[in-house]
Protein backbone atom coordinates (compact mmCIF):
# COMPACT_ATOMS: atom_id res chain seq x y z
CA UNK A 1 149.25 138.22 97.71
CA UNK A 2 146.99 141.40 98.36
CA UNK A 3 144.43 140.48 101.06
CA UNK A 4 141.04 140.79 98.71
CA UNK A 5 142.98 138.37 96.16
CA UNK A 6 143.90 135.99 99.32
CA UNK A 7 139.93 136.34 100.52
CA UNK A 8 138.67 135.59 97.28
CA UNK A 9 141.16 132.37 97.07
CA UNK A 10 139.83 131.04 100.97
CA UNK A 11 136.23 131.48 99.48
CA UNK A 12 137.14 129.63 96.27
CA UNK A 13 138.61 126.98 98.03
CA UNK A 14 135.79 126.89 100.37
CA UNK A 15 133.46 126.80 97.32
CA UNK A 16 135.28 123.92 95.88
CA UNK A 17 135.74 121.92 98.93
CA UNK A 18 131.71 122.35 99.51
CA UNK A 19 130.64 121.01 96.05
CA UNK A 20 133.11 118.51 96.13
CA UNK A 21 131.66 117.41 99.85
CA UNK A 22 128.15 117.85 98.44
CA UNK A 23 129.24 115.30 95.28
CA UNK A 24 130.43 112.81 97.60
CA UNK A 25 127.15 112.86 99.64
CA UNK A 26 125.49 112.70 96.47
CA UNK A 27 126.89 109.54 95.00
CA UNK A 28 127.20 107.47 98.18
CA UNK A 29 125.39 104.70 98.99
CA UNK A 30 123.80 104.20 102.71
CA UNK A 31 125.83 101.07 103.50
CA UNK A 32 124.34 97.65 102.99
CA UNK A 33 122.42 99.42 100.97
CA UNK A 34 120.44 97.00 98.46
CA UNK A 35 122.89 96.83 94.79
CA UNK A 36 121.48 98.84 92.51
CA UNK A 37 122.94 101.07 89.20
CA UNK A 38 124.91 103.97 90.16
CA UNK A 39 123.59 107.27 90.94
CA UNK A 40 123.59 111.02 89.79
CA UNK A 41 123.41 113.90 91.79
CA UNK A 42 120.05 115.51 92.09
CA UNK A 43 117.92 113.66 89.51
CA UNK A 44 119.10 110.63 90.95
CA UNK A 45 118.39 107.63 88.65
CA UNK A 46 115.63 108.94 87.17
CA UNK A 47 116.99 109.52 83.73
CA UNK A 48 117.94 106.03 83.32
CA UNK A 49 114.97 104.21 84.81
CA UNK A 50 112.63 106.50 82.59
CA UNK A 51 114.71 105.29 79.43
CA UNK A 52 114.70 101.82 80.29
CA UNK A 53 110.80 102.10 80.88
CA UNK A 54 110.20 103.11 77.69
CA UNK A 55 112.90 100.71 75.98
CA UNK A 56 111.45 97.54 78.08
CA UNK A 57 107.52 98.50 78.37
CA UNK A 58 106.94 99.98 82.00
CA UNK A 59 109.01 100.55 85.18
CA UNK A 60 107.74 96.67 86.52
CA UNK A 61 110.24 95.37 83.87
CA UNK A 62 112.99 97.66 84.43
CA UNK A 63 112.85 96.66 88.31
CA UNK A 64 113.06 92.59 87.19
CA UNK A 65 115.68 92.87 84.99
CA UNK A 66 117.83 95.12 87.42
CA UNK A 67 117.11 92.53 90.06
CA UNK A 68 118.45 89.79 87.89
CA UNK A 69 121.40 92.18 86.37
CA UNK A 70 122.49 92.70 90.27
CA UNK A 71 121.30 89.01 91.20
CA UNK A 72 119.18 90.33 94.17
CA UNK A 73 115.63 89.85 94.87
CA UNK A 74 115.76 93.32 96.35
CA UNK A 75 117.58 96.33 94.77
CA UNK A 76 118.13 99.91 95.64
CA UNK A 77 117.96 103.30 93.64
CA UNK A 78 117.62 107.01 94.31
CA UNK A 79 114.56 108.76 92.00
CA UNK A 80 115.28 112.42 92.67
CA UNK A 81 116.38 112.62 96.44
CA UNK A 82 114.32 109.94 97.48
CA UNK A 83 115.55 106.67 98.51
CA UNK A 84 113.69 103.68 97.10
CA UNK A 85 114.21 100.33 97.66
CA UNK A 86 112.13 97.58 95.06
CA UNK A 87 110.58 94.03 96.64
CA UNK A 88 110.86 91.54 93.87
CA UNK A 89 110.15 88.25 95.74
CA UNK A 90 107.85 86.58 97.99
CA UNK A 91 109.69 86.40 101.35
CA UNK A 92 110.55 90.36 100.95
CA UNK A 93 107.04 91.01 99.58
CA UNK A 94 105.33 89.22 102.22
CA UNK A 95 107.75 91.13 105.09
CA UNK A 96 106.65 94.16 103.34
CA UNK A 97 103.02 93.39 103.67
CA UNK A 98 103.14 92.21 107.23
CA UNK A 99 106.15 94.38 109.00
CA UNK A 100 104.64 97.40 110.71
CA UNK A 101 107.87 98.78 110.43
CA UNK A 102 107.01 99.64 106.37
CA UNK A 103 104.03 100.87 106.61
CA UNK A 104 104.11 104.49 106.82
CA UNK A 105 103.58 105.95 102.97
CA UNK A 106 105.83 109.06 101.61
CA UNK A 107 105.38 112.38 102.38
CA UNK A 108 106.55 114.29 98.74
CA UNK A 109 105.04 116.33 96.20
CA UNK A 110 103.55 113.68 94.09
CA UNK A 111 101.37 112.27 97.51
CA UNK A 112 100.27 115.92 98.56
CA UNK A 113 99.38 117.63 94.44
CA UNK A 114 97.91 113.50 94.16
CA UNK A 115 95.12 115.25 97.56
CA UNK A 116 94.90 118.27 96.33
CA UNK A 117 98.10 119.60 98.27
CA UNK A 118 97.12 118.21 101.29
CA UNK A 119 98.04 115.15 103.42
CA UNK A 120 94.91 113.98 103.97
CA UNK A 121 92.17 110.90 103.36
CA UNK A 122 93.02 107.23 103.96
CA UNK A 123 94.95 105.65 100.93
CA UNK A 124 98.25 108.62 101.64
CA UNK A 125 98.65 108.82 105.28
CA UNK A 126 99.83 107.01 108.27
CA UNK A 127 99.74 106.78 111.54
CA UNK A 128 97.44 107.48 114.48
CA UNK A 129 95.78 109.76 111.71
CA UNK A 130 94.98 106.79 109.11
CA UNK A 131 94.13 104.37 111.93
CA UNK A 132 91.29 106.57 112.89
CA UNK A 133 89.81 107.54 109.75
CA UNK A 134 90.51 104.00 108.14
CA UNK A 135 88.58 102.62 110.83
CA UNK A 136 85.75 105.00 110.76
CA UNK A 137 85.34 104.45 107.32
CA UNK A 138 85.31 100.35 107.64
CA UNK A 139 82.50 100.97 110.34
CA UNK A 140 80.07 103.01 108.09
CA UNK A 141 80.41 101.72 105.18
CA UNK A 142 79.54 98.33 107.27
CA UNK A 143 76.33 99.88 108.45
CA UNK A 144 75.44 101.13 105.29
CA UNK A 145 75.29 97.36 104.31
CA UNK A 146 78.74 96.67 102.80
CA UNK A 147 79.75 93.16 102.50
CA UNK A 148 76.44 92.52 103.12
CA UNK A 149 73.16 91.59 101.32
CA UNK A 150 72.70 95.30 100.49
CA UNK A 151 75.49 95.79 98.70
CA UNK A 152 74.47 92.22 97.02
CA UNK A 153 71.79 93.97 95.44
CA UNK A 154 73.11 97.16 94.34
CA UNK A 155 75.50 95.08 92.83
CA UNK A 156 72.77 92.79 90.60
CA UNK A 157 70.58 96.07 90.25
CA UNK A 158 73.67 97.56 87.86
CA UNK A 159 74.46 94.13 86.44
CA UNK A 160 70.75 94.59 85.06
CA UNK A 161 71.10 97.89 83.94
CA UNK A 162 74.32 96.75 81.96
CA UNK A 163 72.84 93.81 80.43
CA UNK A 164 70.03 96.18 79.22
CA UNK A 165 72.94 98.26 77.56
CA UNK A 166 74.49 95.71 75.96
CA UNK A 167 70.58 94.04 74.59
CA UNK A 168 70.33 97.31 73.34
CA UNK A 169 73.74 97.22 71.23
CA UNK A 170 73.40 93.80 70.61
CA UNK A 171 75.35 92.40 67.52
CA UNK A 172 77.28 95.72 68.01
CA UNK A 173 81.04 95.67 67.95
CA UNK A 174 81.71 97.26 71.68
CA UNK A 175 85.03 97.81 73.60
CA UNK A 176 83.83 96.61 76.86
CA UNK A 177 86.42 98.84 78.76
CA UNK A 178 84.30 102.08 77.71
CA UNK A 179 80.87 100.81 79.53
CA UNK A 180 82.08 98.54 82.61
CA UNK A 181 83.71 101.91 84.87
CA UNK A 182 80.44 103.30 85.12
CA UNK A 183 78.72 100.30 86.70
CA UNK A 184 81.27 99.39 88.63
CA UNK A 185 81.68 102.96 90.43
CA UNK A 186 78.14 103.22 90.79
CA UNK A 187 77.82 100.62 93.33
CA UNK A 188 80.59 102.36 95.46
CA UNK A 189 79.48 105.74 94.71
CA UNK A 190 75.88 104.39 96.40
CA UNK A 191 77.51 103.94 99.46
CA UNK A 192 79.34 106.86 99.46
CA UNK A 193 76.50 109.17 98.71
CA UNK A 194 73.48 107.22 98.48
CA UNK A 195 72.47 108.24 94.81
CA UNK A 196 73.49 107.01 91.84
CA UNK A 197 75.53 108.80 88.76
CA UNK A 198 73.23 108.26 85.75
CA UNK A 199 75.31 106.71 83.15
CA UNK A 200 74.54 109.23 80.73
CA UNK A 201 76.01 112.01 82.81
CA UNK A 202 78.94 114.25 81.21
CA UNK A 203 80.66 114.99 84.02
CA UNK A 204 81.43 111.25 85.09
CA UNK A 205 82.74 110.42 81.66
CA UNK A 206 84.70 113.12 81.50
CA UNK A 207 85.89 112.11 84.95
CA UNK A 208 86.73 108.74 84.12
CA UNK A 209 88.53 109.89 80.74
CA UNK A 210 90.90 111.96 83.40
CA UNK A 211 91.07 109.06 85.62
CA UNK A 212 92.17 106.64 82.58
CA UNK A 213 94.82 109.78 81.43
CA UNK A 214 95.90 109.82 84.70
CA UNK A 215 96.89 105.94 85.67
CA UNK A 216 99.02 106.19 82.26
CA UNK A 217 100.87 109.69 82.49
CA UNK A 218 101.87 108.34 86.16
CA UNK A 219 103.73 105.28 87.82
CA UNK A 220 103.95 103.90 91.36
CA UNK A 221 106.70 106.00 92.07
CA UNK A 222 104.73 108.66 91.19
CA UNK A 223 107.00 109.65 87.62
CA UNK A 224 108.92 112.34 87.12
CA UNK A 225 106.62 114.87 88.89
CA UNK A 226 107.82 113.28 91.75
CA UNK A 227 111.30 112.55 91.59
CA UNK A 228 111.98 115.85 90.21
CA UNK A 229 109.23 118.29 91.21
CA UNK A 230 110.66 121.49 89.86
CA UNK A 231 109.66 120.21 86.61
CA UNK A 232 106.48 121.46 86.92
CA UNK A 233 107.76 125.50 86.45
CA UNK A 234 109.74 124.24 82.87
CA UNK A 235 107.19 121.64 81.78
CA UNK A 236 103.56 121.52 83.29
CA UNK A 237 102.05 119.72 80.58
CA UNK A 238 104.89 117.00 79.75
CA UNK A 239 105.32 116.26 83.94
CA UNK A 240 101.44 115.31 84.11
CA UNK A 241 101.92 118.76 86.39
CA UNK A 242 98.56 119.92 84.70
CA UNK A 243 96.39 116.82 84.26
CA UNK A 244 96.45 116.70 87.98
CA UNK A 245 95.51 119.55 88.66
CA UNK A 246 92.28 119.43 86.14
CA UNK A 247 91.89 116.19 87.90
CA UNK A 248 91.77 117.75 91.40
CA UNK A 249 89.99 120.58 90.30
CA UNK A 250 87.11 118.39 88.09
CA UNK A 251 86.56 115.95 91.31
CA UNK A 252 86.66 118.29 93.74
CA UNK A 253 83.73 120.26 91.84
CA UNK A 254 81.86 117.19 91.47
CA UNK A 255 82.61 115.73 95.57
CA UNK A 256 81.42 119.36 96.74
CA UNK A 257 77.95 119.82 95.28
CA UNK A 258 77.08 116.32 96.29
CA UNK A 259 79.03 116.98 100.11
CA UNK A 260 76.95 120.73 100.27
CA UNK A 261 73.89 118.59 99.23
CA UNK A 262 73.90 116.13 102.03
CA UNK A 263 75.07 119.10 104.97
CA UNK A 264 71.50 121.09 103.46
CA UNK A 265 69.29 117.67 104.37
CA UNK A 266 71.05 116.52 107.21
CA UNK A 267 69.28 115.09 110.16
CA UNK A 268 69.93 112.22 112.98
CA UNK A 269 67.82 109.62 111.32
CA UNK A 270 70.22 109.67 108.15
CA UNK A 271 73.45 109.48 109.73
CA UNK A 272 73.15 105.36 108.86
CA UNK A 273 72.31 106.00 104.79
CA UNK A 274 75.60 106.30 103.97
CA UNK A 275 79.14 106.95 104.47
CA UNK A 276 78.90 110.85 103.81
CA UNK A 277 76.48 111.65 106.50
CA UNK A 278 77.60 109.57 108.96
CA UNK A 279 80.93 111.91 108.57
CA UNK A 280 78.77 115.10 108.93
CA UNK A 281 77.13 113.17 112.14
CA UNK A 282 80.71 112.35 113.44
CA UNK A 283 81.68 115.73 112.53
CA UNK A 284 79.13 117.80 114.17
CA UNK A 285 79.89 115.37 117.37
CA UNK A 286 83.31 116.71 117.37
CA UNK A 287 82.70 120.24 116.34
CA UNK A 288 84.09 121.23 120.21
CA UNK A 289 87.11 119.35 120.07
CA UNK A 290 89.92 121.30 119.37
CA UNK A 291 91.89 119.99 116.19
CA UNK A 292 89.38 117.84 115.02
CA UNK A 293 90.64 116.44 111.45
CA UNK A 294 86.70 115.30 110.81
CA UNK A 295 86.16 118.06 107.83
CA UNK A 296 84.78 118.87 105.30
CA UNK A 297 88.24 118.61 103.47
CA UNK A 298 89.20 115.27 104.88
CA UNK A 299 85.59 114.15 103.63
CA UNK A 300 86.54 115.56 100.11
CA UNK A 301 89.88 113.59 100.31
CA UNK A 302 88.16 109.93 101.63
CA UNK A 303 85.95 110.21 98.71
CA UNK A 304 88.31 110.89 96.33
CA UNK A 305 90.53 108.33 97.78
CA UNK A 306 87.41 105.98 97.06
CA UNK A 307 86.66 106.92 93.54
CA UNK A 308 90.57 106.40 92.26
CA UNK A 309 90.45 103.01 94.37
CA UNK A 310 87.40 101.85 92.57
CA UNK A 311 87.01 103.80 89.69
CA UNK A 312 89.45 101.41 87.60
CA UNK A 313 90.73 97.62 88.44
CA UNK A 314 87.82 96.03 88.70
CA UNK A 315 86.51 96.88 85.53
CA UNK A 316 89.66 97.05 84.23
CA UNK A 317 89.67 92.86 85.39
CA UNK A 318 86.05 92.43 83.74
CA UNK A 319 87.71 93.87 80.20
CA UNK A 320 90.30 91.56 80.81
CA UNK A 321 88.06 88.69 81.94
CA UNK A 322 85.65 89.44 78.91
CA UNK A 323 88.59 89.67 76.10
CA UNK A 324 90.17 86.37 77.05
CA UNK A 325 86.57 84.68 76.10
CA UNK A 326 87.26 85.59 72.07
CA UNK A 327 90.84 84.93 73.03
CA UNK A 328 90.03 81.53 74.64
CA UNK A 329 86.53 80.45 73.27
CA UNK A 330 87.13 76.93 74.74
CA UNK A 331 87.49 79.04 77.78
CA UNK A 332 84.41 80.36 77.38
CA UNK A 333 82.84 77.13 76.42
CA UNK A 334 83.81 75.66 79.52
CA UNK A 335 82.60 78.62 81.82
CA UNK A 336 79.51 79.08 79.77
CA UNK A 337 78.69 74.97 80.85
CA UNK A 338 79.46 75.61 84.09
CA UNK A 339 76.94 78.31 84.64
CA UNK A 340 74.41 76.93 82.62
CA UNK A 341 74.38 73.37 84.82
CA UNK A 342 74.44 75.47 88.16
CA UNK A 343 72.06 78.37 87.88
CA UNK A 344 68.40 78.99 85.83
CA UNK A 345 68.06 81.20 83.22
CA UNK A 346 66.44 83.66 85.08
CA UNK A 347 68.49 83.26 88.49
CA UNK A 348 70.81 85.75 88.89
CA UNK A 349 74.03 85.14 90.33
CA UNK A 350 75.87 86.45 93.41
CA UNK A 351 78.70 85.87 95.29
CA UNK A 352 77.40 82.92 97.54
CA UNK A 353 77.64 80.93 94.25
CA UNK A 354 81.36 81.48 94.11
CA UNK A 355 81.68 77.51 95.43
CA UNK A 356 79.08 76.20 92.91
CA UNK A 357 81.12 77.90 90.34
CA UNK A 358 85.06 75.99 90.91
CA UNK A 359 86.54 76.72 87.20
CA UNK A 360 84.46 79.98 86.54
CA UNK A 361 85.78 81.40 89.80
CA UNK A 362 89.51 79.69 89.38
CA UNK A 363 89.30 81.27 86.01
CA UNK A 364 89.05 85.01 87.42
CA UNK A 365 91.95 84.22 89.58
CA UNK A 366 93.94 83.22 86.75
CA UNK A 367 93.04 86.69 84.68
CA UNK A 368 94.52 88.64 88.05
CA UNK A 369 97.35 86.57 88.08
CA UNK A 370 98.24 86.64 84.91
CA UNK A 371 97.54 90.30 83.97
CA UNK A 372 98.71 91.55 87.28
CA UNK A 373 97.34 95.35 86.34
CA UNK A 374 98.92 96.53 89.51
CA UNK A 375 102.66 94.79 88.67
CA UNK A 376 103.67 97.48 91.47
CA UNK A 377 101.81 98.69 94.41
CA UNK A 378 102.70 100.63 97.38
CA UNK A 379 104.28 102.95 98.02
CA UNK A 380 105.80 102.61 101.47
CA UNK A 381 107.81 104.31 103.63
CA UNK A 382 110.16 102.95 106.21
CA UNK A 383 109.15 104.13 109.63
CA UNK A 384 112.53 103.37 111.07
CA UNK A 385 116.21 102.03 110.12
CA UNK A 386 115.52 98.26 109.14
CA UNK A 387 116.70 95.43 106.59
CA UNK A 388 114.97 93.69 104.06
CA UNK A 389 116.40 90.19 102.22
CA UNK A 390 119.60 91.14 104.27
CA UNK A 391 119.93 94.87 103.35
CA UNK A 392 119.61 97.77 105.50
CA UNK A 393 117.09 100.54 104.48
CA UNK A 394 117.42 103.78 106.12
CA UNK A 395 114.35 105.56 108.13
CA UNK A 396 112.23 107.47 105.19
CA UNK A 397 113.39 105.20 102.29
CA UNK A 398 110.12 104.62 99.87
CA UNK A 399 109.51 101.06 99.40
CA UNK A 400 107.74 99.51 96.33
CA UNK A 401 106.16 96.07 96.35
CA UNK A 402 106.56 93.87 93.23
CA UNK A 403 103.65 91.73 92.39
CA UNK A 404 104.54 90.65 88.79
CA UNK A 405 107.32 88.81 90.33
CA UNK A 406 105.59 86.76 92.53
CA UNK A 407 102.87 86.16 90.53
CA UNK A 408 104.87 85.15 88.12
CA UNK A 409 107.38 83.32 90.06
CA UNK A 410 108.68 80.27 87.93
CA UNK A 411 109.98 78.12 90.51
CA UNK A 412 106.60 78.49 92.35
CA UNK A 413 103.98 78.63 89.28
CA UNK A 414 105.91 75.87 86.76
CA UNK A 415 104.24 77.72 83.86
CA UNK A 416 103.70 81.10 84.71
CA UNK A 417 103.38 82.57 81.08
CA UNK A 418 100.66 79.89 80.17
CA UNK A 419 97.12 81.10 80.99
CA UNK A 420 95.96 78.18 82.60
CA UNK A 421 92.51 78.07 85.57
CA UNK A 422 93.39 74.34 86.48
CA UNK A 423 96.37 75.73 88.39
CA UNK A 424 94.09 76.78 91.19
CA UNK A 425 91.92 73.35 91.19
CA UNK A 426 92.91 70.30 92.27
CA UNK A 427 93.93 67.46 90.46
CA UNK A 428 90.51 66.62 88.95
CA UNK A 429 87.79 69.15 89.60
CA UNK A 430 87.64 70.95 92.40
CA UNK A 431 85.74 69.96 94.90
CA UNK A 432 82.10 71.86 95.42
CA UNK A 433 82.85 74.12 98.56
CA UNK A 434 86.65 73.42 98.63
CA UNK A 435 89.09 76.15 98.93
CA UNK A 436 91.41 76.93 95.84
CA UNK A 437 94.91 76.02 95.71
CA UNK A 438 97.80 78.62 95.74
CA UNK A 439 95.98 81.13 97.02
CA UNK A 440 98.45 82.40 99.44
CA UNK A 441 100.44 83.95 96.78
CA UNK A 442 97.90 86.07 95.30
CA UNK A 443 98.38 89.77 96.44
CA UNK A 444 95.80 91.74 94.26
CA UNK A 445 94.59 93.46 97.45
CA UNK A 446 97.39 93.53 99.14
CA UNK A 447 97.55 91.46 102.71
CA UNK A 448 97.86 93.20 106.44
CA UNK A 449 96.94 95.99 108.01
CA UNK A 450 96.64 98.42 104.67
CA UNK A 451 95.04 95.35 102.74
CA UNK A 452 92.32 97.39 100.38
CA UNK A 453 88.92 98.86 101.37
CA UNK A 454 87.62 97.66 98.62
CA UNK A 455 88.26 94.42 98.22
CA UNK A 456 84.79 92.97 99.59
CA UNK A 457 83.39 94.92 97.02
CA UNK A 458 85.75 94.35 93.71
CA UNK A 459 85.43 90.65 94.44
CA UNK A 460 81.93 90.35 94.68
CA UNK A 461 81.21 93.22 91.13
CA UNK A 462 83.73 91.18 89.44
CA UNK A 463 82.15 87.72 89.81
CA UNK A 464 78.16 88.61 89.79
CA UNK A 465 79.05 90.93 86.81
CA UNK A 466 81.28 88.32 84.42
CA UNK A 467 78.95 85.45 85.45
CA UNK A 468 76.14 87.59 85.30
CA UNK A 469 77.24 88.51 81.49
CA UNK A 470 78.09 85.39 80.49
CA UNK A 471 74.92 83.35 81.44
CA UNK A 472 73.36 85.86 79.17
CA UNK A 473 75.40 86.71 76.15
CA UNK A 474 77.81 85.12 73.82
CA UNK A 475 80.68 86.70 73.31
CA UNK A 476 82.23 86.59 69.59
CA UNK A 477 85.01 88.18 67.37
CA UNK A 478 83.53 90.56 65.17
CA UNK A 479 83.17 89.96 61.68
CA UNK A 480 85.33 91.90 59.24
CA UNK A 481 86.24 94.35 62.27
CA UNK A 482 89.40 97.11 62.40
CA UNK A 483 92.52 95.09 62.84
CA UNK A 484 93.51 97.82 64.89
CA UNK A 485 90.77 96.74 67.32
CA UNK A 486 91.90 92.99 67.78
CA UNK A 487 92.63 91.85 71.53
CA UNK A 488 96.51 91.84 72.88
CA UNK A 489 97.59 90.16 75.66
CA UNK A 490 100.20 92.97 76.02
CA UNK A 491 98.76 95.57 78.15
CA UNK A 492 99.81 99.51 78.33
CA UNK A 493 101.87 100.50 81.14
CA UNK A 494 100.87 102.90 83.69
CA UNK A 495 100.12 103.55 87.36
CA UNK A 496 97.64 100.02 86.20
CA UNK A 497 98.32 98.10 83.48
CA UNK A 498 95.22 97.98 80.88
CA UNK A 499 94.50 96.76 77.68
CA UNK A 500 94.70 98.63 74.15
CA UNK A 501 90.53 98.85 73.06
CA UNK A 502 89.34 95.61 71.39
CA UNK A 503 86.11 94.99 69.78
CA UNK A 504 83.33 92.25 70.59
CA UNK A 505 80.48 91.21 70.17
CA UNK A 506 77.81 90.30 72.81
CA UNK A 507 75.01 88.51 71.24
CA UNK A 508 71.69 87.58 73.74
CA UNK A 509 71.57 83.98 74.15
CA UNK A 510 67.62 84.42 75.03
């Protein structure tokens, strides 16, 4: 054999021995590595879990009914080249929650294109990093009067300014989802920047209309722009590539004129207004210190991190809450005696009434429960080798938290697929005062260290605003309406769940 031919067969071996090394990587599975479908090289099992999704109605149900194909309460995949292991019941869940060990978050494309390339703000990072800023941002918003009777009455100042939108439309057929983000936001967005967004305002509803695009082009997992990047060169528009970056671009035009604003009137006395001048204060306190990560771009990403945590459950819960009143009018009924026997006419409600209220309040647990418009949340990311229900998950292995599942646990809840408020009362009526039952297995806000900013604030807009509604309208089917319109319990998948647009109508009781 002539020497070049002899070269050429070494290097074709070599070639062949390499792929054939690189396949067996590839396909392996870590060992005691959760059960979980096979694998394909590169993309993973992408292609399959994206068909299922659509076949089954969302990634949440393609995760259950692996976990009961495999018989595990915790199952394994590969999306791309990541590693990703799912939590599906409450003993993994709750060692999810509560294990420091899981509670780094992923470092990928999806996570950095999701801050504008960055990996920055509060919601994506970990670390000594997050600990800092999360803590900073607890602090301030505290002294701007968060969880406190401030933010009380920001809260009833909006739910007046909605109830004189909906007087105005009264008798009105109105999808309650397109006029609840704005008032909801607006309470947040006061602490943030001190200033409202006036409700007419283009740029917010164009804003929310990219926010809405976005929790539906996207999953927890981040979709296919994350598993398989690249995409983004071939198809920019089908990968969600380019919504994000008209989202990052839109809110980053709207954080900076308001950010620019607030550096222009700056001064001492103001560093207590709210949350973006007391980071210019803490900023121009650390101005010296070398590699400060107070910036202006770390601002930009805390706010943004703000408005996508707030700019969508809880009024996506309120459109909920509202459609199962035409869906349950003895519901309603019920809830509308309630509130009539506890507070006058005139009063309005707040969040201290939550004990005066048992069956209103047990009913808004039920609609989180039962709707469960996060079915996934996370994502985590293992800060070290561990195991979870038995299984060992490698350092760096994203970890998803299933909520459906235990909120929908049959051999905890009995009758999970009923919608039924007495589950949370005891066996009469609750008690005036008394805490509600089952409460430990609710997870809407997550529990432990990362447990949600916002959850002082979604709990208090989502009671003062529904009771606040209800003690002054009456809400009814319309008449002769657009079948297309009618309410489904069957809600679009997405990043959150949500319902398809439904019609009602809120007619003034006085």
């Amino acid at each position: 054999m002539r020497p070049n031919r002899r070269m050429f067969a070494i290097l074709l071996g070599l070639t062949v021995a390499l792929c054939f090394a690189y396949l067996i990587h590839e396909f392996r599975r870590p060992s005691n590595y959760p059960p979980g479908p096979p694998w394909l090289p590169i993309v993973g099992n992408t292609p399959y879990i994206r068909k299922l999704a659509r076949q089954y109605g969302g990634q949440h149900k393609v995760f259950e009914m692996l976990g009961k194909s495999y018989g595990s309460d915790v199952i394994g995949l590969k999306l791309g080249r990541e590693y990703v292991v799912v939590a599906l019941n409450y003993p993994a869940v709750n060692e999810v929650h509560r294990n420091d060990v899981f509670a780094g978050r992923p470092d990928n494309f999806f996570i950095r294109l999701r801050t504008m390339g960055t990996r920055l703000g509060v919601t994506c990072t970990d670390g000594a990093f997050w600990a800092e800023h999360r803590s900073f941002v607890t602090r301030h918003l505290r002294q701007t009067g968060y969880g406190r009777q401030p933010m009380q009455l920001q809260i009833q100042n909006e739910l007046n300014e909605l109830v004189d939108v909906l007087r105005e439309r009264h008798d009105e057929p109105i999808w309650p989802g397109s006029i609840l983000s704005t008032s909801v936001i607006n309470v947040l967005w006061t602490f943030v920047t001190g200033t409202r967004i006036p409700r007419e305002d283009d740029r917010l509803q164009r804003l929310l209309g990219l926010l809405q695009d976005r929790s539906k082009a996207f999953d927890m997992s981040g979709g296919v722009l994350s598993q398989l990047p690249w995409l983004r060169f071939v198809a920019p528009e089908w990968s969600g590539y380019n919504l994000l970056r008209r989202f990052n671009r839109e809110l980053n035009e709207f954080f900076a004129a308001t950010i620019a604003a607030h550096h222009r009137h700056y001064s001492e006395d103001k560093a207590n207004d709210d949350l973006i001048y007391g980071f210019i204060k803490e900023m121009r306190d650390r101005r010296d210190e070398p590699g400060t990560t107070f910036t202006d771009q770390q601002l930009t990403m805390i706010i943004l991190d703000i408005f996508i945590a707030g700019g969508q459950t809880t009024s996506t819960t309120l459109d909920l809450a509202f459609m199962m009143m035409i869906v349950r009018p003895d519901i309603q009924a019920r809830i509308r005696t309630e509130i009539d026997k506890t507070l006058r006419a005139d009063e309005l409600p707040q969040q201290t009434d939550r004990t005066q209220l048992p069956y209103t309040d047990a009913f808004l647990l039920e609609v989180q429960r039962f709707f469960h418009i996060v079915p996934v949340s996370g994502p985590r990311r293992t800060l070290a080798d561990c195991t979870l229900g038995g299984y060992r998950v490698p350092k760096n292995t994203t970890v998803l938290i299933g909520l459906r599942t235990v909120h929908m646990d049959a051999g905890y809840w009995g009758d999970p697929e009923a919608f039924r408020p007495e589950r949370f009362l005891d066996a009469g009526q609750a008690t005036l005062g008394k805490a509600h039952l089952h409460t430990d297995r609710l997870m809407f806000f997550g529990i432990g260290k990362r447990r949600c900013l916002g959850e002082v604030l979604a709990r208090a807009c989502l009671f003062t605003f529904f009771v606040g509604i209800m003690q002054k309208f009456e809400l009814l089917r319309p008449t002769g309406g657009d079948s297309r319109m009618e309410p489904s319990i069957v809600l679009r998948p997405g990043i959150t769940l949500s319902p398809k647009p439904y019609e009602v109508v809120f007619r003034p009781r006085f």
